[in-house]
C-alpha atoms as a PDB file:
ATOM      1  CA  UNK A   1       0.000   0.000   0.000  1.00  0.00           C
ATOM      2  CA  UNK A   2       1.287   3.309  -0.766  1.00  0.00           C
ATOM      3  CA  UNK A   3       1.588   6.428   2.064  1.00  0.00           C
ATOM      4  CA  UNK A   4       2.679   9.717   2.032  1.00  0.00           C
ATOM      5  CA  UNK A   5       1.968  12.249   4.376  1.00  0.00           C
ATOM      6  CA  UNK A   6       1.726  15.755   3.548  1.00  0.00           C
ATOM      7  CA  UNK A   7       0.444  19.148   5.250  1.00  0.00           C
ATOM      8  CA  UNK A   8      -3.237  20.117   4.612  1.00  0.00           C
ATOM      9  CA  UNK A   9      -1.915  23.574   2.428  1.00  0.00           C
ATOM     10  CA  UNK A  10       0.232  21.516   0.246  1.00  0.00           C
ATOM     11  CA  UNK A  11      -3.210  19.438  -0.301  1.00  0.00           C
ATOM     12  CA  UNK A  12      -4.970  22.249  -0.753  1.00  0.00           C
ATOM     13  CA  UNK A  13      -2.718  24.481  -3.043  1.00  0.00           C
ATOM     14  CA  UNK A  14      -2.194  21.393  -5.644  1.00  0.00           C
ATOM     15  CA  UNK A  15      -6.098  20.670  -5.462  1.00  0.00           C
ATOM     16  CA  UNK A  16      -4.909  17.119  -5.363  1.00  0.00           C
ATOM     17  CA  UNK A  17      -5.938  14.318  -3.294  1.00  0.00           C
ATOM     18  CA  UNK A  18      -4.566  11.465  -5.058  1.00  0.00           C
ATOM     19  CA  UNK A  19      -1.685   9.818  -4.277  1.00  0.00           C
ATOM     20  CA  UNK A  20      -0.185   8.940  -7.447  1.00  0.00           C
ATOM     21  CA  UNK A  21      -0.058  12.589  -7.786  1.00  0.00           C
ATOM     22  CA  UNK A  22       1.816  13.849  -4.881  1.00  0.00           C
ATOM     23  CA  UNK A  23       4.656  10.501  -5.432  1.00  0.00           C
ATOM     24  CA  UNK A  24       7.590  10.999  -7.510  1.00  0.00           C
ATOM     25  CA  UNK A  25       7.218   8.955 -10.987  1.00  0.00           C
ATOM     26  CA  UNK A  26       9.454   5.556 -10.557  1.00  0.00           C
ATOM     27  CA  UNK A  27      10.138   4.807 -14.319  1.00  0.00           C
ATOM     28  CA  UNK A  28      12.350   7.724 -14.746  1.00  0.00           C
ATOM     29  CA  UNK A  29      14.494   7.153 -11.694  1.00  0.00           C
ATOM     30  CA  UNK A  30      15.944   4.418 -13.877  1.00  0.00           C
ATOM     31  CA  UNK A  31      17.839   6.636 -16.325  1.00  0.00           C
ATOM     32  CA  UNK A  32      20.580   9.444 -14.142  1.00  0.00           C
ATOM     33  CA  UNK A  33      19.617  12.758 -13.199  1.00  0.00           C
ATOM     34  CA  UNK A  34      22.312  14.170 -15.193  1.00  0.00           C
ATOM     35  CA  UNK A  35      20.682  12.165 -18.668  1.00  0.00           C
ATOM     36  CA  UNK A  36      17.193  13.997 -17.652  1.00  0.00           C
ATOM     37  CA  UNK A  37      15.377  16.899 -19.428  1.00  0.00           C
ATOM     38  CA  UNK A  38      11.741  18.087 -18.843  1.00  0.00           C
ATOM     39  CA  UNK A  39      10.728  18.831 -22.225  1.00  0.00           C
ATOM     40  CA  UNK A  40      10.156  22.331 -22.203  1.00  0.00           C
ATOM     41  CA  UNK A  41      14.552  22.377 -22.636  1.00  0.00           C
ATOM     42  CA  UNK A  42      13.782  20.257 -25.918  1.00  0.00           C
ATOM     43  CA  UNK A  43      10.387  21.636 -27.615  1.00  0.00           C
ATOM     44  CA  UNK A  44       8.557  24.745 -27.447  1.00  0.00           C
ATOM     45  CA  UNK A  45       4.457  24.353 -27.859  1.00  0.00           C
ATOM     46  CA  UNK A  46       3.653  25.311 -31.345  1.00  0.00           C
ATOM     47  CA  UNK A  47      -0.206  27.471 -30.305  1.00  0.00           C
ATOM     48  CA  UNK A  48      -0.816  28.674 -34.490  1.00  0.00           C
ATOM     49  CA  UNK A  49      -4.182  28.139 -35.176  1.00  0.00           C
ATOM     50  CA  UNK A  50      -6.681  28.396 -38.404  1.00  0.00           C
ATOM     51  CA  UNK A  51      -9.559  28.379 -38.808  1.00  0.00           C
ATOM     52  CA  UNK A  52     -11.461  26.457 -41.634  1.00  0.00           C
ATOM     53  CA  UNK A  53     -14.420  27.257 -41.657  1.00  0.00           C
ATOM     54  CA  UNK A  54     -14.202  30.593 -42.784  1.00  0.00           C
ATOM     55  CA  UNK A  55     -13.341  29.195 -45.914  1.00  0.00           C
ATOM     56  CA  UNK A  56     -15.443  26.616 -46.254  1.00  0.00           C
ATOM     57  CA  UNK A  57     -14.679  25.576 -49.998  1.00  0.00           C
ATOM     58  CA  UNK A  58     -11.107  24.445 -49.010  1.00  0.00           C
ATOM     59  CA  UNK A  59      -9.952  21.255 -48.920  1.00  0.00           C
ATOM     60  CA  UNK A  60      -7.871  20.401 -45.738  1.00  0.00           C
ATOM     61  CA  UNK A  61      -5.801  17.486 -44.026  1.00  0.00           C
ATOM     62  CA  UNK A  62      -7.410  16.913 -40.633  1.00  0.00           C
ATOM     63  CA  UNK A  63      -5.444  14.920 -37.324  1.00  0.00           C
ATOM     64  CA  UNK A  64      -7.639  14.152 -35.012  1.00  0.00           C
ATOM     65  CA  UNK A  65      -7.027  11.625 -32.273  1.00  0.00           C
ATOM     66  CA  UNK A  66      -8.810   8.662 -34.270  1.00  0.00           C
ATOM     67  CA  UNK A  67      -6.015   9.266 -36.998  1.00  0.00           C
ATOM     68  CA  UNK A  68      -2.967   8.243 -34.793  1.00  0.00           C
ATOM     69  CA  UNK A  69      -2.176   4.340 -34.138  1.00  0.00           C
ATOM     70  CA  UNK A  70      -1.021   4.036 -30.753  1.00  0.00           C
ATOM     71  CA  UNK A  71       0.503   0.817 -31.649  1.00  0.00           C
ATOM     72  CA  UNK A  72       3.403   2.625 -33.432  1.00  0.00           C
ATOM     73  CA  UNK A  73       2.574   6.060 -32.888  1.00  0.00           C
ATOM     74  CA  UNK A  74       2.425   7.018 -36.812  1.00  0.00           C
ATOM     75  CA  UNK A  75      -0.914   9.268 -38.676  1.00  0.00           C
ATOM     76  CA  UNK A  76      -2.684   6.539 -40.561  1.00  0.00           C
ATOM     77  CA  UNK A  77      -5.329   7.902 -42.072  1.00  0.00           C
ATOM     78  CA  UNK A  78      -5.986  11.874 -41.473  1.00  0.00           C
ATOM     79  CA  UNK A  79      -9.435  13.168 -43.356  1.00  0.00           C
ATOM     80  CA  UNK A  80      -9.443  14.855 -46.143  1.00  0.00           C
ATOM     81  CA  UNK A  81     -12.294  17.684 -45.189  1.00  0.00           C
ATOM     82  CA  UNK A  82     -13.660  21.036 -46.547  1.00  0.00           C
ATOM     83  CA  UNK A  83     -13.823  24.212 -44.449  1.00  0.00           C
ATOM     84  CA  UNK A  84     -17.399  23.567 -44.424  1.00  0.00           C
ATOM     85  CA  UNK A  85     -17.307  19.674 -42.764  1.00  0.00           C
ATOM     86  CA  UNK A  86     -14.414  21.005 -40.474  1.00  0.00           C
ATOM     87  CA  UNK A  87     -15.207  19.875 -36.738  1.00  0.00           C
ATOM     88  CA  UNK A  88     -15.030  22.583 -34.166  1.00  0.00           C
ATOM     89  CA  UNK A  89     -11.812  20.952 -32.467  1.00  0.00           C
ATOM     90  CA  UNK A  90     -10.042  21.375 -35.949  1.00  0.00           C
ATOM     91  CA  UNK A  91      -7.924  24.713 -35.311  1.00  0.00           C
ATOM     92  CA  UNK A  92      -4.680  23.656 -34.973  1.00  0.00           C
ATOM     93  CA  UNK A  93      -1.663  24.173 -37.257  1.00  0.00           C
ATOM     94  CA  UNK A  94       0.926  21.246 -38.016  1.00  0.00           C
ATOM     95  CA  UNK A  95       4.295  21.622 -39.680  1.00  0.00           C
ATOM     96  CA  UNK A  96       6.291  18.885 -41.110  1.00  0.00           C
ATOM     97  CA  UNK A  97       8.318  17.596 -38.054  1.00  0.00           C
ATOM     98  CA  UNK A  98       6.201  18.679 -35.220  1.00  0.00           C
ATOM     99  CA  UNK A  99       5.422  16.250 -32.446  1.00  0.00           C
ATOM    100  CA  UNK A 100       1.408  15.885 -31.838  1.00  0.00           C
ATOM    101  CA  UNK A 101       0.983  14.460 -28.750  1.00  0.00           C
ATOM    102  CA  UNK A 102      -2.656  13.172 -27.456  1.00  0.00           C
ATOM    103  CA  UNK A 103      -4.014  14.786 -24.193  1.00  0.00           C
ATOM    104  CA  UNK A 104      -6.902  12.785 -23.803  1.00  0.00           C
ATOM    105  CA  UNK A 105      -6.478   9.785 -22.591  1.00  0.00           C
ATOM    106  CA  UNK A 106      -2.278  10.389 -23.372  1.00  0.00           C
ATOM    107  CA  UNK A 107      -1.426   6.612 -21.548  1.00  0.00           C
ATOM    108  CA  UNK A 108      -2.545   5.215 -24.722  1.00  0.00           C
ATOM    109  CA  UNK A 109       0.692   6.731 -26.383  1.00  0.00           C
ATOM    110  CA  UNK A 110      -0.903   8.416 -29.252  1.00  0.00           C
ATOM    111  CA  UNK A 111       1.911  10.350 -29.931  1.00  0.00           C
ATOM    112  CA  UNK A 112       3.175  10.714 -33.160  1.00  0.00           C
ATOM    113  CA  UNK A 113       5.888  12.858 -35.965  1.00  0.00           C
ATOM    114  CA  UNK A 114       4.046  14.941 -38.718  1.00  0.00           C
ATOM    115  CA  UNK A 115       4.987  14.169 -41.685  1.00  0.00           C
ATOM    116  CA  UNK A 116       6.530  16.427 -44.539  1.00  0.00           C
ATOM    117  CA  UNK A 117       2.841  15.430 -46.758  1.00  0.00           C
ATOM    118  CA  UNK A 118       1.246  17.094 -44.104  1.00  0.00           C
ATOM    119  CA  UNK A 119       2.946  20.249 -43.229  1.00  0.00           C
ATOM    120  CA  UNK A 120       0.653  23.637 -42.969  1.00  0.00           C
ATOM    121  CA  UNK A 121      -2.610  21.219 -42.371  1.00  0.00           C
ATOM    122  CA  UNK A 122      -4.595  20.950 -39.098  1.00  0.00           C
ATOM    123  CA  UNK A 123      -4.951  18.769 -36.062  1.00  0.00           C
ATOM    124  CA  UNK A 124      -7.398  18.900 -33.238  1.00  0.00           C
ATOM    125  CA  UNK A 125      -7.277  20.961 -30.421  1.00  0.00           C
ATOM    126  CA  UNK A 126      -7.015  17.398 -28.086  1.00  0.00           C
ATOM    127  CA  UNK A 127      -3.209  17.619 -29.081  1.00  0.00           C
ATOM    128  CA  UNK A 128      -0.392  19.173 -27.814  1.00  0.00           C
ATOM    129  CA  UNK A 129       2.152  19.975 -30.602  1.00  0.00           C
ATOM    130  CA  UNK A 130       5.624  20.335 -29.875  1.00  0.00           C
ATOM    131  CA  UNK A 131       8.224  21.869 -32.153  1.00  0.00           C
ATOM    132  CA  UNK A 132      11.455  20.485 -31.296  1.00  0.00           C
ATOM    133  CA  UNK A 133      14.231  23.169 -30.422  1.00  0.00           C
ATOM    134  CA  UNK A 134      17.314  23.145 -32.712  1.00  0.00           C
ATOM    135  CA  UNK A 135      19.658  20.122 -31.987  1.00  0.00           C
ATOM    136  CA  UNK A 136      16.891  17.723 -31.180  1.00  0.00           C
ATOM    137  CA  UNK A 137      15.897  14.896 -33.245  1.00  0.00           C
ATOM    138  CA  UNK A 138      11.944  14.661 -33.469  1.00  0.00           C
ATOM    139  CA  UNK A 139      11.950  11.090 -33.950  1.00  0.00           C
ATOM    140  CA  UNK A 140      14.435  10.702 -30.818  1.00  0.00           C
ATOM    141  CA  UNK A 141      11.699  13.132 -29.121  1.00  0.00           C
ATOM    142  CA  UNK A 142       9.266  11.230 -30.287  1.00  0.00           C
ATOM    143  CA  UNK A 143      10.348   7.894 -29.130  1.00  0.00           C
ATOM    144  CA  UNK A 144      11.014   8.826 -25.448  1.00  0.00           C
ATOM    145  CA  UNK A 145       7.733  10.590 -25.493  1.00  0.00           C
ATOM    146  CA  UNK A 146       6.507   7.096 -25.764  1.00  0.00           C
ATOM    147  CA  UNK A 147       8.338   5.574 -23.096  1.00  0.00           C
ATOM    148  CA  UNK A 148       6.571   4.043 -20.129  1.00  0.00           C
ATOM    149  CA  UNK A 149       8.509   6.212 -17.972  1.00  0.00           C
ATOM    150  CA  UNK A 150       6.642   8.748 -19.887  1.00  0.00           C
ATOM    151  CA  UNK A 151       3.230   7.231 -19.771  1.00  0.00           C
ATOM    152  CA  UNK A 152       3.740   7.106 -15.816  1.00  0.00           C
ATOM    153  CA  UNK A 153       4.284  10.718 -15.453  1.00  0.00           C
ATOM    154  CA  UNK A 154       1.034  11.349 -17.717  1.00  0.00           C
ATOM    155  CA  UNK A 155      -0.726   9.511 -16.025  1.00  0.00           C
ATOM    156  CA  UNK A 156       0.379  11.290 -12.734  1.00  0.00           C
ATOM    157  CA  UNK A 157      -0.547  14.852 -14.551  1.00  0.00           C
ATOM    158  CA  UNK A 158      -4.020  13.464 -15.869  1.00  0.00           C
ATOM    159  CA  UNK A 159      -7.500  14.828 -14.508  1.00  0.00           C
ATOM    160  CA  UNK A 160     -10.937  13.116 -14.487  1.00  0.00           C
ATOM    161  CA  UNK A 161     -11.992   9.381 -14.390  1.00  0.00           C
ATOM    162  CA  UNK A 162     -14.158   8.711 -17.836  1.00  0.00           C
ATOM    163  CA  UNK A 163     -11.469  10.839 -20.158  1.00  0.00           C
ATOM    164  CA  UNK A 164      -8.585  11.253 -18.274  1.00  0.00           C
ATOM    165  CA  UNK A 165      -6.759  14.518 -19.954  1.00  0.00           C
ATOM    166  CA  UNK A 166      -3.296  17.058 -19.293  1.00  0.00           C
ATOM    167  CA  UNK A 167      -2.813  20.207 -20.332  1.00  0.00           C
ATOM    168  CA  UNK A 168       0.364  21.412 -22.754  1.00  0.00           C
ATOM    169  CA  UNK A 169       1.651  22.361 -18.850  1.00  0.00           C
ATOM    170  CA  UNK A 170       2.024  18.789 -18.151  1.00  0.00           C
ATOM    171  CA  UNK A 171       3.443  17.975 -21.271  1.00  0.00           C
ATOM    172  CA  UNK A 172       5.702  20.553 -21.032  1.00  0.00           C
ATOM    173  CA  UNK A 173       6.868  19.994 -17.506  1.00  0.00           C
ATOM    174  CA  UNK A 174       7.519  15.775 -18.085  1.00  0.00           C
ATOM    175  CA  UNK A 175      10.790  14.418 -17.863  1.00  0.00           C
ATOM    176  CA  UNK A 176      12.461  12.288 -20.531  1.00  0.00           C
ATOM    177  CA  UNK A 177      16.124  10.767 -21.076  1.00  0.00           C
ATOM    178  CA  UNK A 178      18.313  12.742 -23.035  1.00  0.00           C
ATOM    179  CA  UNK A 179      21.337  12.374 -25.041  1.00  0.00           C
ATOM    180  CA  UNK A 180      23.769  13.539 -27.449  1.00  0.00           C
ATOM    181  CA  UNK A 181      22.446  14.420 -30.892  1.00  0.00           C
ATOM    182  CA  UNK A 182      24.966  11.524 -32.584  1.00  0.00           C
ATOM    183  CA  UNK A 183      23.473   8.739 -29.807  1.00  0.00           C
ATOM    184  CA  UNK A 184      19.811  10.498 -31.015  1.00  0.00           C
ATOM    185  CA  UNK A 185      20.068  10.207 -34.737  1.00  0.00           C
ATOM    186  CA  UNK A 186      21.199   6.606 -33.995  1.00  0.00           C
ATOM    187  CA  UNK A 187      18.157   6.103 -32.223  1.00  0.00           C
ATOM    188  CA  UNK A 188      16.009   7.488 -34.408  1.00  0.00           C
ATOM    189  CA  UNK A 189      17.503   5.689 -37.699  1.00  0.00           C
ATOM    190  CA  UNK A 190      17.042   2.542 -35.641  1.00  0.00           C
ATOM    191  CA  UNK A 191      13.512   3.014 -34.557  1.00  0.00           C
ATOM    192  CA  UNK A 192      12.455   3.809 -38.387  1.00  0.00           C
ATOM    193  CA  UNK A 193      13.973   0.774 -39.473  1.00  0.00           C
ATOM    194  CA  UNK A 194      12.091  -1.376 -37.108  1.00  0.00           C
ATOM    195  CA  UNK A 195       8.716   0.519 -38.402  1.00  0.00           C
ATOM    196  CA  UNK A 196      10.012  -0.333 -41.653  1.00  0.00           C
ATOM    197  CA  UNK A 197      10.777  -4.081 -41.113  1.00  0.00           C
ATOM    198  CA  UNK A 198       7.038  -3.770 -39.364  1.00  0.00           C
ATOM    199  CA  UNK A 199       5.607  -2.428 -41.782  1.00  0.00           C
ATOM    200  CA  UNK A 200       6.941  -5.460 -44.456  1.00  0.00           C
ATOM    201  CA  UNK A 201       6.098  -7.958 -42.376  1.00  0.00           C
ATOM    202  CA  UNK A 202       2.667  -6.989 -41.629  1.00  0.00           C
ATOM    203  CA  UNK A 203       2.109  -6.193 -46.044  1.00  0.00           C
ATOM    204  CA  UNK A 204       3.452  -9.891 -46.828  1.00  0.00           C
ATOM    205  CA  UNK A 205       1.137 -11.089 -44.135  1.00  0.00           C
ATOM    206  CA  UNK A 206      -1.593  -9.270 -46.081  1.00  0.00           C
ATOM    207  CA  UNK A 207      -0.615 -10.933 -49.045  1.00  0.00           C
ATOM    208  CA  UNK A 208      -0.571 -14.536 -47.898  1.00  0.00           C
ATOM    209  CA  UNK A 209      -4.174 -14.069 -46.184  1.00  0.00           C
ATOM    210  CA  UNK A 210      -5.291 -12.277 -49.979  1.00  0.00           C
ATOM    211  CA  UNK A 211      -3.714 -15.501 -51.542  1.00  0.00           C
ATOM    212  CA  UNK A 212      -5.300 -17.886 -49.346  1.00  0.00           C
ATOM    213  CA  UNK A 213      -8.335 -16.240 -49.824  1.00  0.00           C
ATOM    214  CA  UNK A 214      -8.512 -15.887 -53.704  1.00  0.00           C
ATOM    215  CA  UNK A 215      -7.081 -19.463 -54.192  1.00  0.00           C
ATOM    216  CA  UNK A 216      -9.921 -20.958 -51.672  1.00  0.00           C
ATOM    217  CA  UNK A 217     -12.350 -18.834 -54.021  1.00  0.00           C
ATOM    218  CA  UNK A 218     -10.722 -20.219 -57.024  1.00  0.00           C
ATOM    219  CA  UNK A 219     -11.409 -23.956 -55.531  1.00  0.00           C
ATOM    220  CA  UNK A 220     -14.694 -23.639 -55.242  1.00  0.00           C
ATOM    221  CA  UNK A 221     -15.632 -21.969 -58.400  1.00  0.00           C
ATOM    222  CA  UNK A 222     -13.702 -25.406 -60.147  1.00  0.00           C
ATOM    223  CA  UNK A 223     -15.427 -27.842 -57.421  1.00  0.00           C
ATOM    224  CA  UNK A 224     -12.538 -29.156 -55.607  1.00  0.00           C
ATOM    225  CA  UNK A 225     -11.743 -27.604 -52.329  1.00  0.00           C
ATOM    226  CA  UNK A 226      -8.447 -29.025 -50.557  1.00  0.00           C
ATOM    227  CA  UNK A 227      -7.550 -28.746 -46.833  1.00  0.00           C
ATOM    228  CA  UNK A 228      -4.711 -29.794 -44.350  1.00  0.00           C
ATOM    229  CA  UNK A 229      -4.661 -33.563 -43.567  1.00  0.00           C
ATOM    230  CA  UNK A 230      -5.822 -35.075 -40.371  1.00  0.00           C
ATOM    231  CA  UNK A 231      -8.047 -33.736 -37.529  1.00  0.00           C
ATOM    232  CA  UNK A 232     -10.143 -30.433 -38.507  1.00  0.00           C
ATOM    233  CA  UNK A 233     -10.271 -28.038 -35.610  1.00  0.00           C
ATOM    234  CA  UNK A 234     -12.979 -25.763 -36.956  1.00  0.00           C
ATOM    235  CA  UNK A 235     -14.978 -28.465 -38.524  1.00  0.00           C
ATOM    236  CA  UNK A 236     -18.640 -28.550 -37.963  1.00  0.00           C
ATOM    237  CA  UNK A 237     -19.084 -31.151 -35.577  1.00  0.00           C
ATOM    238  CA  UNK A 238     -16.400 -29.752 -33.518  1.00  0.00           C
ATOM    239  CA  UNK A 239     -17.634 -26.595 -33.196  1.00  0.00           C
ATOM    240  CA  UNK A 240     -21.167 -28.314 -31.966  1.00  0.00           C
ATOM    241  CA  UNK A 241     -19.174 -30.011 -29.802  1.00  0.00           C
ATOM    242  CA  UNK A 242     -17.945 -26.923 -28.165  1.00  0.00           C
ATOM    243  CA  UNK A 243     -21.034 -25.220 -28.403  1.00  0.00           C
ATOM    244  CA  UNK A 244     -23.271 -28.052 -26.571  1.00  0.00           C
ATOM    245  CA  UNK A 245     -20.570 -27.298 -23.701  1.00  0.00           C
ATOM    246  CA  UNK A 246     -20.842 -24.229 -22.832  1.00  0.00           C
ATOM    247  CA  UNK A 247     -23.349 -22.786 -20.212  1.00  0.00           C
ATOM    248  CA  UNK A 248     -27.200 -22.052 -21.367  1.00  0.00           C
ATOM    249  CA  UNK A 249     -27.975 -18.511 -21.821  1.00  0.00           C
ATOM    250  CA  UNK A 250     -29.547 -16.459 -19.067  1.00  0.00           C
ATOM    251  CA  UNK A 251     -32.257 -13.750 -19.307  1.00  0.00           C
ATOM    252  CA  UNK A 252     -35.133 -12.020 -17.967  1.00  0.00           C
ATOM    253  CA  UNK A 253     -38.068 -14.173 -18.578  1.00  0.00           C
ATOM    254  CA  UNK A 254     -40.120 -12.689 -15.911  1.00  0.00           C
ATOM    255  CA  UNK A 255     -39.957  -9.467 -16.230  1.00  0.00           C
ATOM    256  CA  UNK A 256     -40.346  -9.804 -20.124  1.00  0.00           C
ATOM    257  CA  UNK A 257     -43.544 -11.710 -18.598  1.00  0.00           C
ATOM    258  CA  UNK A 258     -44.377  -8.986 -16.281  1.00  0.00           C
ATOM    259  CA  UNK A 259     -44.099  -6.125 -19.170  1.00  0.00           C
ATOM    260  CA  UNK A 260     -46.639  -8.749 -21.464  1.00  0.00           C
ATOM    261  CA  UNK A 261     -49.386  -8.971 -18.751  1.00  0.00           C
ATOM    262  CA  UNK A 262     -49.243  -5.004 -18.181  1.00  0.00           C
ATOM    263  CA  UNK A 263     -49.549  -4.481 -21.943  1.00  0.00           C
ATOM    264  CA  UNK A 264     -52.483  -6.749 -22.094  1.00  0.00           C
ATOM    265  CA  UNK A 265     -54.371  -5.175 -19.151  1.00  0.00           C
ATOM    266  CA  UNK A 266     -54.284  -8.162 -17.234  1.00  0.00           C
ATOM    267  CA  UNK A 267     -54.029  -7.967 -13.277  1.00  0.00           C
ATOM    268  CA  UNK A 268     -52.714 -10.454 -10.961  1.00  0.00           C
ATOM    269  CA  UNK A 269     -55.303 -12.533  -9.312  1.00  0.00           C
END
C-alpha cells in the first residue's frame, strides 16, 4: 500500500488528493539525473491556429485523435475535409516535423511525428504539438515521449476518471532521457527501421491471407476444395461439440412476462 503524508496547504494548493499525484514517478528514476530533461529544454508548444471554416470551400488534411495508431505512434489515415465539414476541435496548425501528442487519454501513447505530406494542415485541439528546439531529433523526441517512464508521469498529470486529460503544462513539464544528438540520430535511424521491417512484415502477411483467400475462391468456383490432412479443428461437428458445452444462456423471462401482462391489461389474481 502506498503512504505519504503531507500538510493540509500543500493538499490544498495542488487541489490534489490522489496519491499517485503527490509521489515521484518511478520509471524515470531508472535513467541518471544528469541524462534527464523536462521537455520544455527540448520543444517549445507550437499554439498557431486556423480556422477552416471561414473558408469553407477548401480542402484540408485533418489529425484528429482517431487518426494516430497508438501501436506505433504514426498518422494513418488523417481526413481529407472542406472548411465547411471542419469539426469545431479542428484549429490547430501542423508543420512537417512537429510532435502531436494526445491529451486525452495520453497513456494510450498516441503520440506521433508529422509528416513532410502534411505540413501547414490541421490537427485537433485534443493535441499538444511540440516543435522540437534546434539540436533535437523529433523522432528521438518522439520515441522517449513514448516511453513508459513517460506514460507514468502522464498519467500522474491526468484529470478526471471517464477521459482522463493534461494540459500542454504537463506535457511541457515531463521528464524524458536525453542524449547527445549523434546517440539520437542513432536512435532514431534505428527506430524507423524497425517501423520499416514492421511495416513489411505486416504487407506480406496481407498478401498470404489475400492468396489464401482468392485461391480458396478459385477452388470452389472449379469444385474441388483441398484442406490440411488429419483432424479439422474448426470443422462442424467440432464446433457443436464446443457449443453443446458451454453454459445455457440467461435472461429475464419474468420481467419480459411482467411487461406482457401489463400491456395486455391483465391484473394479478
Amino acid at each position: 500500500m502506498k503512504t505519504k503524508v503531507l500538510d493540509f496547504s500543500v493538499l490544498d494548493k495542488a487541489g490534489r488528493w490522489d496519491i499517485d499525484f503527490h509521489l515521484p514517478p518511478e520509471k524515470i528514476q531508472q535513467f541518471s539525473n544528469a541524462s534527464v530533461k523536462e521537455i520544455r529544454d527540448l520543444a517549445t508548444v507550437r499554439k498557431l491556429k486556423r480556422d477552416p471554416s471561414q473558408n469553407p470551400d477548401d480542402l484540408f488534411q485533418y489529425v484528429d485523435i482517431a487518426s494516430v495508431e497508438v501501436a506505433t505512434g504514426s498518422i494513418v489515415n488523417p481526413q481529407e475535409l472542406s472548411g465547411e465539414e471542419a469539426p469545431s476541435r479542428a484549429r490547430k496548425v501542423i508543420a512537417a516535423h512537429d510532435i502531436i501528442v494526445s491529451t486525452c487519454r495520453p497513456t494510450r501513447g498516441a503520440v506521433a511525428v508529422v509528416p513532410v505530406e502534411l505540413h501547414n494542415q490541421i490537427a485537433s485541439t485534443a493535441f499538444t504539438v511540440l516543435c522540437p528546439k534546434e539540436g533535437v531529433n523529433p523522432y528521438y523526441l518522439h520515441f522517449v515521449l513514448r516511453l513508459e517512464s513517460t506514460r507514468e508521469q502522464f498519467r500522474k498529470w491526468s484529470t478526471g476518471s471517464s477521459y482522463p486529460a493534461i494540459l500542454d503544462e504537463d506535457v511541457e513539464k515531463t521528464r524524458v532521457p536525453f542524449v547527445e544528438l549523434a546517440e539520437q540520430d542513432l536512435i532514431a535511424e534505428r527506430v524507423i527501421e524497425a517501423f520499416a521491417q514492421r511495416e513489411a512484415a505486416i504487407a506480406r502477411a496481407n498478401s498470404d491471407w489475400n492468396a489464401t483467400v482468392e485461391g480458396i475462391s478459385g477452388e470452389i468456383a472449379a469444385g474441388k476444395v483441398s484442406g490440411p490432412s488429419g483432424k479439422i479443428a474448426y470443422s462442424y461437428a467440432e464446433i457443436a461439440r464446443r457449443q453443446g458445452a458451454l453454459p445455457a444462456l440467461t435472461f429475464d423471462v419474468a420481467k419480459r412476462a411482467a411487461k406482457a401482462t401489463k400491456a395486455d391489461g391483465s391484473t394479478d389474481s
